[in-house]
Protein backbone atom coordinates (compact mmCIF):
# COMPACT_ATOMS: atom_id res chain seq x y z
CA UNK A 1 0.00 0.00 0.00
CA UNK A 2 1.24 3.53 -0.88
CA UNK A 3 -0.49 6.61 -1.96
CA UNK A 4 1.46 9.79 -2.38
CA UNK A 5 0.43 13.18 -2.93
CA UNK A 6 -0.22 13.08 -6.55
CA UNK A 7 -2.37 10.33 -6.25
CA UNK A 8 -4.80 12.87 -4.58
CA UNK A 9 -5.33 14.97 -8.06
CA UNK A 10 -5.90 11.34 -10.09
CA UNK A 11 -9.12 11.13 -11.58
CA UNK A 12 -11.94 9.10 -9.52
CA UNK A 13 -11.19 10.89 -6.32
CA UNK A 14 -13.87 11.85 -4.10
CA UNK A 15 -14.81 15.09 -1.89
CA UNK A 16 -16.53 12.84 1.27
CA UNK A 17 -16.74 16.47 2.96
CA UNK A 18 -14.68 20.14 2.72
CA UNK A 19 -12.75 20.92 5.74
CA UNK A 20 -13.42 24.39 7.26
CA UNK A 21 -10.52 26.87 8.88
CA UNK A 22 -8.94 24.47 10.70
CA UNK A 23 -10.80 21.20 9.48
CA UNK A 24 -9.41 18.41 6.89
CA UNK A 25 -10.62 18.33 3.50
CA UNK A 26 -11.99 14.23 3.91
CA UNK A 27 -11.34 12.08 0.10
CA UNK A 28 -12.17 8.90 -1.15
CA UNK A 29 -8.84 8.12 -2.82
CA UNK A 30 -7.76 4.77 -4.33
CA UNK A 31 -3.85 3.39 -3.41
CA UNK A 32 -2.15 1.92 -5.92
CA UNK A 33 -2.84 -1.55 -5.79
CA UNK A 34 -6.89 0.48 -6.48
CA UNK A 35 -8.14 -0.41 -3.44
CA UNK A 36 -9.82 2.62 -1.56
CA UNK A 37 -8.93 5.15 0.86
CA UNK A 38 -9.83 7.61 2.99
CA UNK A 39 -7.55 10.56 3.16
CA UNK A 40 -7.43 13.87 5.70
CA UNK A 41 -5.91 16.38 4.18
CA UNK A 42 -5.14 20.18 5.52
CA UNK A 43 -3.06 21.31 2.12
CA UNK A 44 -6.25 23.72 1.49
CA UNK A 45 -6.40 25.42 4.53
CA UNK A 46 -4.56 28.82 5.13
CA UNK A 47 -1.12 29.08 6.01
CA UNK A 48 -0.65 29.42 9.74
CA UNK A 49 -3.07 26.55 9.40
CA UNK A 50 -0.76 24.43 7.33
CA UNK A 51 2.87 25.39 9.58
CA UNK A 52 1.47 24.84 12.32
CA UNK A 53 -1.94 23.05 13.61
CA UNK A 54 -1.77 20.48 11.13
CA UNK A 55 1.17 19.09 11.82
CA UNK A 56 0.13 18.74 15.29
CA UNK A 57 -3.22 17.89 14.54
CA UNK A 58 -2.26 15.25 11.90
CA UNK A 59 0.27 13.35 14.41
CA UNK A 60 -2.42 13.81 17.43
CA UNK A 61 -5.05 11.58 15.60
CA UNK A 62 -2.55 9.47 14.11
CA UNK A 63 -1.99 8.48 17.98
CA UNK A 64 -5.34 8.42 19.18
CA UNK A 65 -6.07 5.72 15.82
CA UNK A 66 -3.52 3.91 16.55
CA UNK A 67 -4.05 3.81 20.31
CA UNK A 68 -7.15 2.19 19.41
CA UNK A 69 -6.43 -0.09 16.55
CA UNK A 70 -8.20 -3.16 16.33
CA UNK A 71 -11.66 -1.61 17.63
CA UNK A 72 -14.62 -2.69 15.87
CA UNK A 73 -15.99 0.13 13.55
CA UNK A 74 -12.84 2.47 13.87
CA UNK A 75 -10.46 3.28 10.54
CA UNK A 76 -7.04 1.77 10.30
CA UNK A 77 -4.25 4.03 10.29
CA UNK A 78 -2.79 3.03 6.93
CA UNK A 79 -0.24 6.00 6.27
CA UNK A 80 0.95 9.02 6.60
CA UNK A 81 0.89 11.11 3.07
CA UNK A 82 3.15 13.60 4.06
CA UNK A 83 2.99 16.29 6.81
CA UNK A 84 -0.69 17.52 5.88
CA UNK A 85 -1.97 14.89 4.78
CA UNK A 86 -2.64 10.78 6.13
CA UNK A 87 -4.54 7.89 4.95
CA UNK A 88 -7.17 5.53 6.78
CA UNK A 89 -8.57 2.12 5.83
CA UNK A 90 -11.83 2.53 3.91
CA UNK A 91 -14.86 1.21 5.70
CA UNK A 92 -18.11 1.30 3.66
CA UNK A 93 -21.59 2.79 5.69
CA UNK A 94 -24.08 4.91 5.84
CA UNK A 95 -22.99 8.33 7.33
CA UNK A 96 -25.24 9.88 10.20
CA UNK A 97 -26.01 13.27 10.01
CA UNK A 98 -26.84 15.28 12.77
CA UNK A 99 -29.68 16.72 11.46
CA UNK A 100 -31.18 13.45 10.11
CA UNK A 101 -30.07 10.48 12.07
CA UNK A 102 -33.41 10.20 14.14
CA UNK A 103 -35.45 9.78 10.56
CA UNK A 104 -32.86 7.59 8.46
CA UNK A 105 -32.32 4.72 11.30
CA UNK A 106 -35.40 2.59 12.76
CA UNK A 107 -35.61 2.89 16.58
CA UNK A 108 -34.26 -0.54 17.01
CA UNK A 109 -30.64 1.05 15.78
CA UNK A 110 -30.44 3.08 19.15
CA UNK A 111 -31.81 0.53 21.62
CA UNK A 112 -29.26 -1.65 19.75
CA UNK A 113 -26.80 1.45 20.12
CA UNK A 114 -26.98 1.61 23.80
């Protein structure tokens, strides 16, 4: 497995959600044996963003994934990209919104949930 930067701009890649200020842009990339990706990336956020929170915020949940590695349901650390940027193992689901969540899942989810 190995994805570098460049592999970000390849056709087929996928905008899962645009960071904010401070926030990682989230993409659906593919490595280069094609399996997929997901990949947090601060390269599009401003400056003092990018030499200086990043870096710390990259390596901080780098740690707390791979503190908890082997958890059912959380990503695999796969690897870093470079200093903005890292990949995580692809795990297929449905996303739940904040907003929506109560009308997309039965009521059986939750009790299930808890």
């Amino acid at each position: 497995m190995s994805i570098v930067r460049a592999d970000l701009t390849r056709p087929g890649v996928r905008v899962l959600n645009l960071g904010g200020a401070v926030n990682p842009d989230v993409l659906l990339a593919y490595d280069r044996d094609g399996a997929p990706v997901v990949v947090k990336d601060y390269a599009a956020r401003p400056a003092w963003v990018r030499h200086g929170l990043a870096r710390w915020l990259v390596e901080r949940e780098l740690g707390l994934l791979r503190s908890v590695a082997g958890a059912p349901g959380v990503p695999r650390p796969l690897e870093r990209i470079d200093d903005l940027a890292f990949a995580l193992e692809w795990i297929d689901g449905q996303p739940l919104r904040r907003r929506t969540h109560a009308n997309a899942m039965p009521p059986s989810f939750f009790a299930a949930l808890e």
